[in-house]
N, C-alpha and C. Protein backbone atom coordinates (compact mmCIF):
# COMPACT_ATOMS: atom_id res chain seq x y z
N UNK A 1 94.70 126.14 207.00
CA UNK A 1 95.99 125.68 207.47
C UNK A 1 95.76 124.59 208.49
N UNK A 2 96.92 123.90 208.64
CA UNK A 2 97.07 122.43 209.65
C UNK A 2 97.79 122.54 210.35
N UNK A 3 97.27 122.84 211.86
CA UNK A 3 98.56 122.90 213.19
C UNK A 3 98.85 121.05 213.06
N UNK A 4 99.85 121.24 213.15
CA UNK A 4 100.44 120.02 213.95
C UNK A 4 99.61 120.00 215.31
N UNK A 5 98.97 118.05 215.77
CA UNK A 5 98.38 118.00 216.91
C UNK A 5 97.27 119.14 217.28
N UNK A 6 96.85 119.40 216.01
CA UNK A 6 95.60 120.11 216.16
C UNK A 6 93.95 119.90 215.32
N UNK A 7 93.38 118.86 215.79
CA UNK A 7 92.66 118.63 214.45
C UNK A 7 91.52 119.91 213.53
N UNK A 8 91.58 120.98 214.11
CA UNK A 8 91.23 121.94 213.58
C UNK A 8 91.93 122.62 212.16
N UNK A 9 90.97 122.71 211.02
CA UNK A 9 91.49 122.98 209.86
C UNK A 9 91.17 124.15 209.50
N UNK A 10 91.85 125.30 209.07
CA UNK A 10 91.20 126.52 208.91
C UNK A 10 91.99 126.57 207.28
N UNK A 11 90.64 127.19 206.47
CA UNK A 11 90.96 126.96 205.29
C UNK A 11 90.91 128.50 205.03
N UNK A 12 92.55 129.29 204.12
CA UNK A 12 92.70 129.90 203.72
C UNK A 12 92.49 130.99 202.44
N UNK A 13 92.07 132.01 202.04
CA UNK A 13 91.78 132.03 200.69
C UNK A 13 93.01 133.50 200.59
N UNK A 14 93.85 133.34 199.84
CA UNK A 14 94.78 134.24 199.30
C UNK A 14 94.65 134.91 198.28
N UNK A 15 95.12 136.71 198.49
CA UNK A 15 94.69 137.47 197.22
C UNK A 15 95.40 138.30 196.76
N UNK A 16 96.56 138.09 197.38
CA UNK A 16 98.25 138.90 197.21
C UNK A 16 99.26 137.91 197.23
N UNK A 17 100.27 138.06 196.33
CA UNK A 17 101.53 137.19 195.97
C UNK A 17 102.18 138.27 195.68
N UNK A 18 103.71 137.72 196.18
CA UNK A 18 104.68 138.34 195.79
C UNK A 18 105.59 137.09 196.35
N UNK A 19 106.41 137.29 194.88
CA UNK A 19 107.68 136.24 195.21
C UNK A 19 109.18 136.15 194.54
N UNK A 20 110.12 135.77 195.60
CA UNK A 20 111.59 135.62 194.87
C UNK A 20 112.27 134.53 194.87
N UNK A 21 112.77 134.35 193.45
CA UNK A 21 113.04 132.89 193.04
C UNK A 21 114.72 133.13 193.53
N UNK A 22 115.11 131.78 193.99
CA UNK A 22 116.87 132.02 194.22
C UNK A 22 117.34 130.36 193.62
N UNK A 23 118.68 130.58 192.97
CA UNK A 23 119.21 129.09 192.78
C UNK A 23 120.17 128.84 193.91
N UNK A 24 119.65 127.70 194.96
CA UNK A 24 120.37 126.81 196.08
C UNK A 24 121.08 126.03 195.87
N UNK A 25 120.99 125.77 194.33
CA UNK A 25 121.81 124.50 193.98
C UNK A 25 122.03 124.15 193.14
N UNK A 26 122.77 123.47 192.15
CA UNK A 26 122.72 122.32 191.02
C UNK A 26 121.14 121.54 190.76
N UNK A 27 120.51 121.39 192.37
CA UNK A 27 119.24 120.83 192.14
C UNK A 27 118.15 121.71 192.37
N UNK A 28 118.39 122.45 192.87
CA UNK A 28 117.45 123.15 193.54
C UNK A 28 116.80 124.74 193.50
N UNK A 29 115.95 124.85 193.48
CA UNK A 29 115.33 126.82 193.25
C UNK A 29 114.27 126.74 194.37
N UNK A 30 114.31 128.21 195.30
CA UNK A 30 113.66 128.26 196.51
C UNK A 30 113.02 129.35 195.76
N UNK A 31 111.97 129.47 196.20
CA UNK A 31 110.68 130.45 195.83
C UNK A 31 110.24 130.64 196.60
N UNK A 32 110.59 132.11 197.51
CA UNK A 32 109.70 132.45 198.54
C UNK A 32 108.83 133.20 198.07
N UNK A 33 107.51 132.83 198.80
CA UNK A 33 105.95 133.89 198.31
C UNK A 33 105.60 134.38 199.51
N UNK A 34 105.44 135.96 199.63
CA UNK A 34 105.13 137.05 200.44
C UNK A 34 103.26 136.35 199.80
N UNK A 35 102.25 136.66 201.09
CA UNK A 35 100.53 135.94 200.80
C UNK A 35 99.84 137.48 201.35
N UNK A 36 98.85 138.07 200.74
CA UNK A 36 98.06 138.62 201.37
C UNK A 36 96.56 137.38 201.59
N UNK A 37 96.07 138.12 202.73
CA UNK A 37 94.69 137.12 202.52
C UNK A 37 93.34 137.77 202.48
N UNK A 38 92.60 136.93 201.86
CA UNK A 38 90.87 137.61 201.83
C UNK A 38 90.81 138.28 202.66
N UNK A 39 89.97 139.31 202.38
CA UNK A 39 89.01 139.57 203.79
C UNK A 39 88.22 138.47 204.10
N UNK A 40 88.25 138.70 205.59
CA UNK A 40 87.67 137.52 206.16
C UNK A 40 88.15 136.14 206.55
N UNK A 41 89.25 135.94 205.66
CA UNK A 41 90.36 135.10 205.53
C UNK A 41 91.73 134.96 207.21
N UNK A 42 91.47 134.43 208.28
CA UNK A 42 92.33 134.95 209.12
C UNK A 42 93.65 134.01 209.35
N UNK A 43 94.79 133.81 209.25
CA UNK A 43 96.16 133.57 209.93
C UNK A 43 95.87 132.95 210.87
N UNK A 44 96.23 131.91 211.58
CA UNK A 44 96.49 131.44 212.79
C UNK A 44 97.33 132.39 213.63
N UNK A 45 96.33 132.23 215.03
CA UNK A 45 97.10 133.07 216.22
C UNK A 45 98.32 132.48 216.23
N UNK A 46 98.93 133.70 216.28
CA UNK A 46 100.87 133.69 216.44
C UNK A 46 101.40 133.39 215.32
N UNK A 47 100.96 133.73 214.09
CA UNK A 47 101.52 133.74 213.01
C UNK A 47 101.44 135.52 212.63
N UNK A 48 103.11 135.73 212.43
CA UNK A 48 103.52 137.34 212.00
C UNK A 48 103.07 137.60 210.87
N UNK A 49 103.98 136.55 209.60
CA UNK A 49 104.51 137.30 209.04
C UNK A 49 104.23 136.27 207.91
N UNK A 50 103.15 135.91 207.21
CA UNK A 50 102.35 134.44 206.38
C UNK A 50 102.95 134.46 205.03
N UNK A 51 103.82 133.52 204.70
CA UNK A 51 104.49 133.19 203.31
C UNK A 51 104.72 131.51 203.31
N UNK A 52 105.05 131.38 202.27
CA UNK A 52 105.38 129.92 201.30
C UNK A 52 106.61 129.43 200.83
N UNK A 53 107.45 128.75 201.18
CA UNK A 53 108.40 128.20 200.56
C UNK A 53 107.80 127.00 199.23
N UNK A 54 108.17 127.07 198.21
CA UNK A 54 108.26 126.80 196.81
C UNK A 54 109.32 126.25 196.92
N UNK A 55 109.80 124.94 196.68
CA UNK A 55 110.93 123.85 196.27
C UNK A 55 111.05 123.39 195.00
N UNK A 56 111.88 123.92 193.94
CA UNK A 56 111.68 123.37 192.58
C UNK A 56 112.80 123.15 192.24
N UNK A 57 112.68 122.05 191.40
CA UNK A 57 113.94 121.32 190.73
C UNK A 57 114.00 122.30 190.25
N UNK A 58 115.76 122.34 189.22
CA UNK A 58 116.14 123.25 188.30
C UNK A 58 115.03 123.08 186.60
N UNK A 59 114.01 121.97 187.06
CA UNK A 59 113.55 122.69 185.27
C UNK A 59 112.33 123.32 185.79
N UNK A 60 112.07 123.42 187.20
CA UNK A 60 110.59 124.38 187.27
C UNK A 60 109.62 123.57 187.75
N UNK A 61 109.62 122.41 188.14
CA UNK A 61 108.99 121.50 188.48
C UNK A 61 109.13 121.18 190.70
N UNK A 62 107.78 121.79 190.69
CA UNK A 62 107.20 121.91 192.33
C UNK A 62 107.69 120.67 192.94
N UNK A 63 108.25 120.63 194.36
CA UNK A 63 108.61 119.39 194.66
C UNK A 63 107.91 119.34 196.06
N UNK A 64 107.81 120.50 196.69
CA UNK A 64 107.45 120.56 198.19
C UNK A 64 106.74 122.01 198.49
N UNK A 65 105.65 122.36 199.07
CA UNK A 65 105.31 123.90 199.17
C UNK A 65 105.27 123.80 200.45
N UNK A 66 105.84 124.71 201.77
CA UNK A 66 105.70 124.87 202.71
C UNK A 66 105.29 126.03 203.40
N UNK A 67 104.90 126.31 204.26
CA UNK A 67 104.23 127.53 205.19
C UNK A 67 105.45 128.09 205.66
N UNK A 68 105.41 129.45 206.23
CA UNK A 68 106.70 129.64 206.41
C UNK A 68 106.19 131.17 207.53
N UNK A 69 106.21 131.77 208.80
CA UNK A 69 105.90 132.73 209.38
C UNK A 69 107.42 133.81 209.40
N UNK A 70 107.47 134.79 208.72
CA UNK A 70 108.53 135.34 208.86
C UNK A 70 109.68 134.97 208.40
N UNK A 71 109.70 134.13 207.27
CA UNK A 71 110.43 133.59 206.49
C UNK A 71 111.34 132.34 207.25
N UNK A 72 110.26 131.45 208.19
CA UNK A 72 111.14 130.46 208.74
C UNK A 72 110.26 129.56 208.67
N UNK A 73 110.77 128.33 208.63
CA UNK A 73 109.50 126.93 209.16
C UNK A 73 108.55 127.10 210.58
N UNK A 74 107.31 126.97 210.48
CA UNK A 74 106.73 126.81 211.64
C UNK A 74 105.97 125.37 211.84
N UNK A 75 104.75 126.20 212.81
CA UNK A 75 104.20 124.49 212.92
C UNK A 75 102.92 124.06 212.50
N UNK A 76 102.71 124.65 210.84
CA UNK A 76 101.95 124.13 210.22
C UNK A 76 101.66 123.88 209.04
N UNK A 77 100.81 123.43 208.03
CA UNK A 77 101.02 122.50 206.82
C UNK A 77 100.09 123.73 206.36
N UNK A 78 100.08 123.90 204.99
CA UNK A 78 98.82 123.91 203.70
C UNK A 78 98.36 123.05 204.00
N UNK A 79 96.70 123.29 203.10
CA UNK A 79 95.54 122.44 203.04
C UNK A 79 95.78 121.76 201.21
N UNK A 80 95.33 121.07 200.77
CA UNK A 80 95.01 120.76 199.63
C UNK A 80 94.95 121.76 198.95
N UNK A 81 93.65 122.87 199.70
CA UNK A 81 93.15 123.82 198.87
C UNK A 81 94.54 125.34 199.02
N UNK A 82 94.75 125.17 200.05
CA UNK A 82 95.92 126.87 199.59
C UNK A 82 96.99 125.90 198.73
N UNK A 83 97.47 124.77 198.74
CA UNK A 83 98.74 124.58 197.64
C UNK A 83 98.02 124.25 196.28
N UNK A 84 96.59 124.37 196.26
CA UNK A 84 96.54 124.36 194.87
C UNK A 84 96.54 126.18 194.36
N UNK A 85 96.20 126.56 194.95
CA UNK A 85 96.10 128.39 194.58
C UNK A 85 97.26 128.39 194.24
N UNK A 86 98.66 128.38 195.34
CA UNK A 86 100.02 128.65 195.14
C UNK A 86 100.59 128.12 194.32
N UNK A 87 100.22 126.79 193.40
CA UNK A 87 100.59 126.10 192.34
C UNK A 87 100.10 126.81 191.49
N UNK A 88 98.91 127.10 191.34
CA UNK A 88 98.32 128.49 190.06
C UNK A 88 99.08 128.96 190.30
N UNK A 89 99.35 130.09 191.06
CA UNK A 89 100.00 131.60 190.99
C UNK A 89 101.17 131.23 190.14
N UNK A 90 102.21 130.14 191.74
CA UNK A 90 103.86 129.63 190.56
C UNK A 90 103.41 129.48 189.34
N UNK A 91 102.84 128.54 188.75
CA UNK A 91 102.72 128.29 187.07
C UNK A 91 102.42 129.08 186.10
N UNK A 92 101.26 130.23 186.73
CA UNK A 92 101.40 131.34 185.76
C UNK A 92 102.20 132.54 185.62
N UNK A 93 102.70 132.46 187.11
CA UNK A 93 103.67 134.06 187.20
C UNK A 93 105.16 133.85 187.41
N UNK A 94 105.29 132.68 188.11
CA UNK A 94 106.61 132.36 188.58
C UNK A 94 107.95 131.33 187.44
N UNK A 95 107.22 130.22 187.20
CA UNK A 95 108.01 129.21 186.51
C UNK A 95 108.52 129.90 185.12
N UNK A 96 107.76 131.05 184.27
CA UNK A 96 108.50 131.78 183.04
C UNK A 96 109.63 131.71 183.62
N UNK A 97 110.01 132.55 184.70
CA UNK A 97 111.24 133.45 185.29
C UNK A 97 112.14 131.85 186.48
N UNK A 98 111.64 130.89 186.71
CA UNK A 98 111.97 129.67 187.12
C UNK A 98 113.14 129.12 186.21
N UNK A 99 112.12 128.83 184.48
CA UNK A 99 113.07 128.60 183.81
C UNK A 99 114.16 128.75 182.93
N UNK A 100 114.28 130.32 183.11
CA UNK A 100 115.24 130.89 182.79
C UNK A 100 116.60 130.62 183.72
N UNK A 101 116.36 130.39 184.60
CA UNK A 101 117.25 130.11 185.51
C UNK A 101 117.99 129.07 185.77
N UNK A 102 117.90 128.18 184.70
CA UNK A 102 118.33 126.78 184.23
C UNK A 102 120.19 127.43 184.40
């Protein structure tokens, strides 16, 4: 993960998903993902509660993945490497049930 104003990068490895798709809009489907992590794998101090906001157009198509502590914005980014995991997971488990939701 990427603090803002922090050049320290701590790279995540995730091994639990759980997630719920909602329609926000005409444009829009929010996909929140509940993350377990490796062992060994640690959270940034002062982070509760470690999940993902998923932004997808209505045909299933990823637009934005964000970090999220307790189901709110905080103050830090994915790496390359955790939004490519969370792009696996969505594409194989999530987008079936995405595009039904057309």
């Amino acid at each position: 993960m990427i603090e803002y104003d922090n050049p320290h990068i701590r790279e995540l490895r995730f091994t639990r998903f759980h997630s719920r798709a909602e329609v926000r809009s005409k444009q829009w489907i929010d996909v929140e993902v509940s993350l377990g992590l490796e062992e060994g794998s640690e959270a940034p101090e002062g982070i509760v509660e470690l999940g993902a906001l998923i932004v997808c157009t209505r045909r299933g198509d990823i637009v934005e993945i964000v970090p999220q502590d307790e189901g709110r914005d905080c103050e830090y980014q994915f790496t390359e490497q955790e939004k490519a995991q969370l792009r696996t997971y969505y594409e194989r488990e999530v987008r079936p049930t995405v595009e039904t939701m057309r």
